[in-house]
PDB file of N, CA and C in Angstrom:
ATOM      1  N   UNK A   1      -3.186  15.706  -4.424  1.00  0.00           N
ATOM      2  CA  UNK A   1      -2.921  17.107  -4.667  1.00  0.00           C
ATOM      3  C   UNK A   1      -3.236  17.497  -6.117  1.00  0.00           C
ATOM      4  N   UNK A   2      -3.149  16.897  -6.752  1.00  0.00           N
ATOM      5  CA  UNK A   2      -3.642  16.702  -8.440  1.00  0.00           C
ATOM      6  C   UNK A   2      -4.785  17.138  -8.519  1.00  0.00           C
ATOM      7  N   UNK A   3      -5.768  16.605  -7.930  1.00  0.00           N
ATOM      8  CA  UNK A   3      -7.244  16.551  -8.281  1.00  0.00           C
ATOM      9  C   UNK A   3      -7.754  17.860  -7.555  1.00  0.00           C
ATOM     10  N   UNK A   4      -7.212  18.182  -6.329  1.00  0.00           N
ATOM     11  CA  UNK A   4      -7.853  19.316  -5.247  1.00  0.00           C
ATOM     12  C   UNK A   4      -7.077  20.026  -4.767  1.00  0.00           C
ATOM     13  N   UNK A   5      -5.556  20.272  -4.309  1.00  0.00           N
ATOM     14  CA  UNK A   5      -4.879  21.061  -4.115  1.00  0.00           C
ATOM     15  C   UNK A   5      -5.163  22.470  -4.554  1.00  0.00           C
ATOM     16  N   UNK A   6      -5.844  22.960  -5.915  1.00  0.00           N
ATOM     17  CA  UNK A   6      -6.105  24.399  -6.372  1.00  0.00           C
ATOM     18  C   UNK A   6      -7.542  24.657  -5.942  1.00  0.00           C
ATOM     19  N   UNK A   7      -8.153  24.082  -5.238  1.00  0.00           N
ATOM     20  CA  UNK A   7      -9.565  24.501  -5.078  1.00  0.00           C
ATOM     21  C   UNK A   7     -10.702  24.150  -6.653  1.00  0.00           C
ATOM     22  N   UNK A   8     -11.069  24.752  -6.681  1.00  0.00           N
ATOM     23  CA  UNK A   8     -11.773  24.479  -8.406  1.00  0.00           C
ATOM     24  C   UNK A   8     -11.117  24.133  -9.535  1.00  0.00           C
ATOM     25  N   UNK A   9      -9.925  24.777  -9.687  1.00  0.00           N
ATOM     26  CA  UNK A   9      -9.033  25.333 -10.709  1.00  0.00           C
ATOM     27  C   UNK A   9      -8.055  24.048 -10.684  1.00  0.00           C
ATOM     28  N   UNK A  10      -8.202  23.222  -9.934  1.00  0.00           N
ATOM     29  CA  UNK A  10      -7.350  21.939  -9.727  1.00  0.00           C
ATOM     30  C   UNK A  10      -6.957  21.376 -10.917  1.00  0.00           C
ATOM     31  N   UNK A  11      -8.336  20.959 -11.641  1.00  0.00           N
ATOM     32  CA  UNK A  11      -8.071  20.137 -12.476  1.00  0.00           C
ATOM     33  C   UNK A  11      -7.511  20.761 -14.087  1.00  0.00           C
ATOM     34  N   UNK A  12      -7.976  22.235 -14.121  1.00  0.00           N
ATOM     35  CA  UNK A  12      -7.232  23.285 -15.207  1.00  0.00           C
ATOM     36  C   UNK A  12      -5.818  23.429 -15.277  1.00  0.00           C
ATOM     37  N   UNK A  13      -5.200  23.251 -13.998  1.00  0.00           N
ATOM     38  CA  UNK A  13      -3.485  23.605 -13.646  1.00  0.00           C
ATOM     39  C   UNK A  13      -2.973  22.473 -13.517  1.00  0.00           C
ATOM     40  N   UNK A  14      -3.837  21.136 -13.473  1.00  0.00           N
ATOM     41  CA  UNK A  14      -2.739  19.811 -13.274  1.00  0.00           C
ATOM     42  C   UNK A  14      -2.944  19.571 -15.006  1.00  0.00           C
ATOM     43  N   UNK A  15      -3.683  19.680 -15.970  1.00  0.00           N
ATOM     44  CA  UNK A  15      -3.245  20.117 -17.196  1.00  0.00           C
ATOM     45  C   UNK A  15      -2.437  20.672 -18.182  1.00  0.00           C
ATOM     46  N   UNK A  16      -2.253  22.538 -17.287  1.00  0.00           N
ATOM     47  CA  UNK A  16      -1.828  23.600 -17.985  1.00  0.00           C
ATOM     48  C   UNK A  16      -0.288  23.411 -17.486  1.00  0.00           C
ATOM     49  N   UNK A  17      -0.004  22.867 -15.798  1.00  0.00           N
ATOM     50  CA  UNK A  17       1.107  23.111 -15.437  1.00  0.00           C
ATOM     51  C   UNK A  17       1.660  21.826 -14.856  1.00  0.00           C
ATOM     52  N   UNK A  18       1.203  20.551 -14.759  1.00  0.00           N
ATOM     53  CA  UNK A  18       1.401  19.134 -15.041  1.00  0.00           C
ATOM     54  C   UNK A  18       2.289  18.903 -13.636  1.00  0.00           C
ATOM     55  N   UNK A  19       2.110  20.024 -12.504  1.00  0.00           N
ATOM     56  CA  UNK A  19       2.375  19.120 -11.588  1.00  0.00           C
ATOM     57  C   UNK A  19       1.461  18.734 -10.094  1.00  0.00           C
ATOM     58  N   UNK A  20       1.899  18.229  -9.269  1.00  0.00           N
ATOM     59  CA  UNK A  20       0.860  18.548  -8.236  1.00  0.00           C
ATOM     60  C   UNK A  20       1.121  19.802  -6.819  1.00  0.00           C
ATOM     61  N   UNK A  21       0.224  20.084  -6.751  1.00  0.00           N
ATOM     62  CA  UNK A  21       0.176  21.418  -6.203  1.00  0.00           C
ATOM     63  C   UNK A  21      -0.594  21.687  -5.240  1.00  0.00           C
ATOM     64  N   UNK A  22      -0.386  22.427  -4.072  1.00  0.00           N
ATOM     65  CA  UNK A  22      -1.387  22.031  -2.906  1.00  0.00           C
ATOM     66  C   UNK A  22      -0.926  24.008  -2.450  1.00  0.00           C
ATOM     67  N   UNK A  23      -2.130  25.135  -2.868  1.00  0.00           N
ATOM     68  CA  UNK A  23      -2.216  26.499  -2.331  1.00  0.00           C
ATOM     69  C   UNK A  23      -3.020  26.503  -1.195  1.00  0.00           C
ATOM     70  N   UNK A  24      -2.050  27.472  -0.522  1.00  0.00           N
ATOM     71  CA  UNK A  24      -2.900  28.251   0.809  1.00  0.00           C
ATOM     72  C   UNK A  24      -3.719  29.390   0.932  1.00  0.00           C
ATOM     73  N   UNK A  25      -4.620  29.639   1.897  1.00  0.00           N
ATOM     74  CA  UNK A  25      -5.292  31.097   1.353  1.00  0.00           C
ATOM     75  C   UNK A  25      -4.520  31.922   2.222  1.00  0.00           C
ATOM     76  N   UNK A  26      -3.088  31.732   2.819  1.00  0.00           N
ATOM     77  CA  UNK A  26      -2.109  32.772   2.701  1.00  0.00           C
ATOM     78  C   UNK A  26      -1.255  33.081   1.801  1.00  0.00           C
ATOM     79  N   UNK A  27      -1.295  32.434   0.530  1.00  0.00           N
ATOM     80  CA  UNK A  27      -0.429  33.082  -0.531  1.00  0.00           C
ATOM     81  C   UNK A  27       0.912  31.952  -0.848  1.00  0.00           C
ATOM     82  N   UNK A  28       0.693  30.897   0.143  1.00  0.00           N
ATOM     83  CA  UNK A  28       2.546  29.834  -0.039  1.00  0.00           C
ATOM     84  C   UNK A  28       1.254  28.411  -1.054  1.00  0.00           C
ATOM     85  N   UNK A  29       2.387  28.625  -1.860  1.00  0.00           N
ATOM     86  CA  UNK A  29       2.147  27.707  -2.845  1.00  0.00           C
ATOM     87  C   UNK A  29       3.410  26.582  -2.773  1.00  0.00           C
ATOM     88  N   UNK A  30       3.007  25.238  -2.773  1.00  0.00           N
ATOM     89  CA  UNK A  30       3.800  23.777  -2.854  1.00  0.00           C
ATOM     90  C   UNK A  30       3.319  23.222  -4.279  1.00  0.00           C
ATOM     91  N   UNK A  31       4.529  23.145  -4.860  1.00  0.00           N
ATOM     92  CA  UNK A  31       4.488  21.941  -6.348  1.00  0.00           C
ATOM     93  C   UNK A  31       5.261  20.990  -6.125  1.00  0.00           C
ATOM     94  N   UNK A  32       5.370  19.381  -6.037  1.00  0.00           N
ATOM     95  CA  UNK A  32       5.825  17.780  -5.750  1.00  0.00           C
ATOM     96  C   UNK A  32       6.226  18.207  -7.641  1.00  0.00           C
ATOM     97  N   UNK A  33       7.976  17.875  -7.523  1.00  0.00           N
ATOM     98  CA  UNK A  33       8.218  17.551  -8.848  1.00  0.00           C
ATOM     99  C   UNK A  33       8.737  15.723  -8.103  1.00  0.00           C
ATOM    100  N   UNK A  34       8.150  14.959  -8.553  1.00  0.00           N
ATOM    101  CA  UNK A  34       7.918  13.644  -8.415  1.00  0.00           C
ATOM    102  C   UNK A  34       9.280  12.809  -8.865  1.00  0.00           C
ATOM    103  N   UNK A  35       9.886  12.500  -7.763  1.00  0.00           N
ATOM    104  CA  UNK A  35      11.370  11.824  -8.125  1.00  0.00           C
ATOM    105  C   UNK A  35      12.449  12.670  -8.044  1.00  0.00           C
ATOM    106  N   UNK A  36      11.881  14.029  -7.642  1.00  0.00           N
ATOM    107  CA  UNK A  36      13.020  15.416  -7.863  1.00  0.00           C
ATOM    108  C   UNK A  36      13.565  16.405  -6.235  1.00  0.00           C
ATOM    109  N   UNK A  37      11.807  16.515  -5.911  1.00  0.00           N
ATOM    110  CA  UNK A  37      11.982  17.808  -4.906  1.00  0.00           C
ATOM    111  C   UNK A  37      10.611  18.518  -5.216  1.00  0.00           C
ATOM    112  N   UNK A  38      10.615  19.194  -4.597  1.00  0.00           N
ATOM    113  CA  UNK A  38       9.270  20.291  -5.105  1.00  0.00           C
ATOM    114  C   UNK A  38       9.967  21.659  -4.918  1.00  0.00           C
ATOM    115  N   UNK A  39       8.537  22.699  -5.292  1.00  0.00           N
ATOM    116  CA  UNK A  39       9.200  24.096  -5.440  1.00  0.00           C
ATOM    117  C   UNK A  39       7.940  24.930  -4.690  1.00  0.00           C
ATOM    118  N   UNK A  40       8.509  25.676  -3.661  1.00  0.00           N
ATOM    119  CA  UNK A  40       7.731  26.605  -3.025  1.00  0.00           C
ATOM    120  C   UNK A  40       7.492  27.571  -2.964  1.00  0.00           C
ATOM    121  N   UNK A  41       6.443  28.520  -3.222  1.00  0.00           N
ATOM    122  CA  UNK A  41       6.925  30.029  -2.967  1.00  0.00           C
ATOM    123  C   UNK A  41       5.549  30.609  -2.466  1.00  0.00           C
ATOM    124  N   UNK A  42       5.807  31.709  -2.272  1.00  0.00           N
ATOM    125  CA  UNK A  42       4.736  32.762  -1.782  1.00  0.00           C
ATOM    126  C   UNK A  42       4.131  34.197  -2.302  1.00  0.00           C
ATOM    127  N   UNK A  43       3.029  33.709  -2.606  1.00  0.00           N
ATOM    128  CA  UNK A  43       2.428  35.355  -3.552  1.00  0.00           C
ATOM    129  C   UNK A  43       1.124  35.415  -2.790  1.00  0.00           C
ATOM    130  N   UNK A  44       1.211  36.782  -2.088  1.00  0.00           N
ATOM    131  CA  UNK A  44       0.147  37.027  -1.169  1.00  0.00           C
ATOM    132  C   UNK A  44      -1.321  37.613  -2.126  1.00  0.00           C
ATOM    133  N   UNK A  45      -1.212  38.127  -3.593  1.00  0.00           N
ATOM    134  CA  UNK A  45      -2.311  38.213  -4.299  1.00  0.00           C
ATOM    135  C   UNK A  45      -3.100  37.399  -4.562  1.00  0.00           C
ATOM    136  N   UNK A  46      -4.279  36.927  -4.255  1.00  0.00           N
ATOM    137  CA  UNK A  46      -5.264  35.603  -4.782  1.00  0.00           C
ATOM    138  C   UNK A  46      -5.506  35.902  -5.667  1.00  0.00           C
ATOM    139  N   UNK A  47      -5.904  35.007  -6.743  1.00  0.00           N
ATOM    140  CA  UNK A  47      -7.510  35.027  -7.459  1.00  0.00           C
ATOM    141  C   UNK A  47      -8.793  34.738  -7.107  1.00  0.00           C
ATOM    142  N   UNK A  48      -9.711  35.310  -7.679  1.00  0.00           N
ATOM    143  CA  UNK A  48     -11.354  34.669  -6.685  1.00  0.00           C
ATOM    144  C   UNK A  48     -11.290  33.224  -6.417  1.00  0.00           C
ATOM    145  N   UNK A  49     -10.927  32.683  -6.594  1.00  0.00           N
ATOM    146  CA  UNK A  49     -10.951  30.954  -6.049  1.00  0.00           C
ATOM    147  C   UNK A  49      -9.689  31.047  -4.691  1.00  0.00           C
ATOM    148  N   UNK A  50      -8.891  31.750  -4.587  1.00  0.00           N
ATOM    149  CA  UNK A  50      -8.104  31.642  -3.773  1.00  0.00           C
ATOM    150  C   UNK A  50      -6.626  31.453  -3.918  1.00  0.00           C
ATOM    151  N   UNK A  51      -6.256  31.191  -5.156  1.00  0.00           N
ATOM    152  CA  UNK A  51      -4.992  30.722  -5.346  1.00  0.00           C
ATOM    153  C   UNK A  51      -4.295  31.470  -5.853  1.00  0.00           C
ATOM    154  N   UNK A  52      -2.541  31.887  -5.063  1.00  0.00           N
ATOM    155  CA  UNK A  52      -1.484  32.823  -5.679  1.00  0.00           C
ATOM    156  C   UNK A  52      -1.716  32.793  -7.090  1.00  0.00           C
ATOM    157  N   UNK A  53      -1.672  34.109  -7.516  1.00  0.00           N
ATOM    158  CA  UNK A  53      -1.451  34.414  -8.709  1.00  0.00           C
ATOM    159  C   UNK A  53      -0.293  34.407  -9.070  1.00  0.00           C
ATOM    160  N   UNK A  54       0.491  35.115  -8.868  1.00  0.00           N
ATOM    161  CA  UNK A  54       1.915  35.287  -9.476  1.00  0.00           C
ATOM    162  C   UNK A  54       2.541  34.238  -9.244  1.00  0.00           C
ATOM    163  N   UNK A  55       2.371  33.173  -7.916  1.00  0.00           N
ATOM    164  CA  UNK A  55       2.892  31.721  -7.664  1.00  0.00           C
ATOM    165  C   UNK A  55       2.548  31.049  -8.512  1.00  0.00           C
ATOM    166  N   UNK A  56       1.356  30.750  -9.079  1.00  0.00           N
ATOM    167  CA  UNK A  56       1.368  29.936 -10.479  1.00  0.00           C
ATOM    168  C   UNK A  56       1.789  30.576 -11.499  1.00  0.00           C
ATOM    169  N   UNK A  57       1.681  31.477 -11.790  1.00  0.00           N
ATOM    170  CA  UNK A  57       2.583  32.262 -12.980  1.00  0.00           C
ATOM    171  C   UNK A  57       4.068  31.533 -12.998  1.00  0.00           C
ATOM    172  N   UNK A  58       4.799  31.555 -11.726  1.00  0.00           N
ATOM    173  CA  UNK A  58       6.024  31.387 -11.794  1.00  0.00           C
ATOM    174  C   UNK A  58       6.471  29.753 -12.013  1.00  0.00           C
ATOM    175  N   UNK A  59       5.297  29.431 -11.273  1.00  0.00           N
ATOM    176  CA  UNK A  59       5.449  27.668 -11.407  1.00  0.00           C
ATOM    177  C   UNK A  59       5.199  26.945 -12.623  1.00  0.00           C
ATOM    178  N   UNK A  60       4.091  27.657 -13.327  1.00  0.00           N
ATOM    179  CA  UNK A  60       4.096  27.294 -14.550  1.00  0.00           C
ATOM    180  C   UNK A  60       5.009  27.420 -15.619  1.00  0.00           C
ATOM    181  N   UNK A  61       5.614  28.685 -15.588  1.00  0.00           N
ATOM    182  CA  UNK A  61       6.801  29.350 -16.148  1.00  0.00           C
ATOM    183  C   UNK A  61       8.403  28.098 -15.929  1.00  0.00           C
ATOM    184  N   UNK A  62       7.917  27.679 -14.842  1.00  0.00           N
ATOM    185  CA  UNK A  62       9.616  27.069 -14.606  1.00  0.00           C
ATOM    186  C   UNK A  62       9.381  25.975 -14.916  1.00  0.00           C
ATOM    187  N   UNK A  63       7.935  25.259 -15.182  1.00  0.00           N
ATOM    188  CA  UNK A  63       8.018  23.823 -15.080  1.00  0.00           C
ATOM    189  C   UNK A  63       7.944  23.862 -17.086  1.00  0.00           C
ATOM    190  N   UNK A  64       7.435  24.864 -17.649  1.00  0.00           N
ATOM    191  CA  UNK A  64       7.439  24.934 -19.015  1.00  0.00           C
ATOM    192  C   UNK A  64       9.265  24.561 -19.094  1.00  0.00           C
ATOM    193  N   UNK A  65       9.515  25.915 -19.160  1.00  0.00           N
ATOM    194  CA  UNK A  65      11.611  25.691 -18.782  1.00  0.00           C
ATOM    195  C   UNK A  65      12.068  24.512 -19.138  1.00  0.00           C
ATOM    196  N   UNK A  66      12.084  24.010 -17.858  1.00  0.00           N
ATOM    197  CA  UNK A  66      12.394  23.147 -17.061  1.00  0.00           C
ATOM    198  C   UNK A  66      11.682  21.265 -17.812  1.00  0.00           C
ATOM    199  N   UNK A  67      11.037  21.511 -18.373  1.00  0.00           N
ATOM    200  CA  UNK A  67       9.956  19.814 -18.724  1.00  0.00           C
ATOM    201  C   UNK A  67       9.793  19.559 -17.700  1.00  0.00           C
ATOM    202  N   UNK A  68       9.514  20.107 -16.948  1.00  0.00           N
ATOM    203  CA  UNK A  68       9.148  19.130 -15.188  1.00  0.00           C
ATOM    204  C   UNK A  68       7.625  18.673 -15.303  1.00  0.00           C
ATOM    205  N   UNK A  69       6.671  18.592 -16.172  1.00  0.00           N
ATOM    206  CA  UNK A  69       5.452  17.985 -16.319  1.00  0.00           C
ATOM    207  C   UNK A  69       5.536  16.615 -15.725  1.00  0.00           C
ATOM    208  N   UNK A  70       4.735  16.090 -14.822  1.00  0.00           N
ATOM    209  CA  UNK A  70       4.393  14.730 -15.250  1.00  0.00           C
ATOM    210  C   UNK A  70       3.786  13.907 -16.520  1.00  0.00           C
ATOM    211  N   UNK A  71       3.020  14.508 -17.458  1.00  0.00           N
ATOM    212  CA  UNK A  71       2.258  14.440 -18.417  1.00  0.00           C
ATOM    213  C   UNK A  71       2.979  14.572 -19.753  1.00  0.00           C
ATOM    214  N   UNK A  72       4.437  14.770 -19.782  1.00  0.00           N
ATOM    215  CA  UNK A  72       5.369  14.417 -20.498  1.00  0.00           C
ATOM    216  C   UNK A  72       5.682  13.339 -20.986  1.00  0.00           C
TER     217      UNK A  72
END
């Protein structure tokens, strides 16, 4: 889910937002916090590649928060 879960943008967001992540092109986004649980949600806006916008907004946002990076 690291490498391909975001479509193109995979390898930019397992960087920017350090977890793994697997989007739908209906808008439900899955992040694996590894040893924890994961976090799900749903934003029906794409970006041209396909992936919730506001769902990574938020995921990135909580895992900043939060230190939930793997890359920590």
């Amino acid at each position: 889910m690291s490498t391909c879960g975001l479509y193109e943008a995979s390898a930019k967001f397992a960087v920017k937002i350090g977890l793994p992540m697997k989007s739908g092109i209906g808008g439900g986004l899955l992040a694996i916090v590894p040893g924890e649980g994961a976090i799900a949600c749903y934003s029906p806006a794409l970006d041209n590649i396909g992936n919730p916008i506001t769902g990574l907004v938020f995921v990135e946002s909580l895992s900043q928060k939060l230190q939930l990076s793997i890359f920590r």
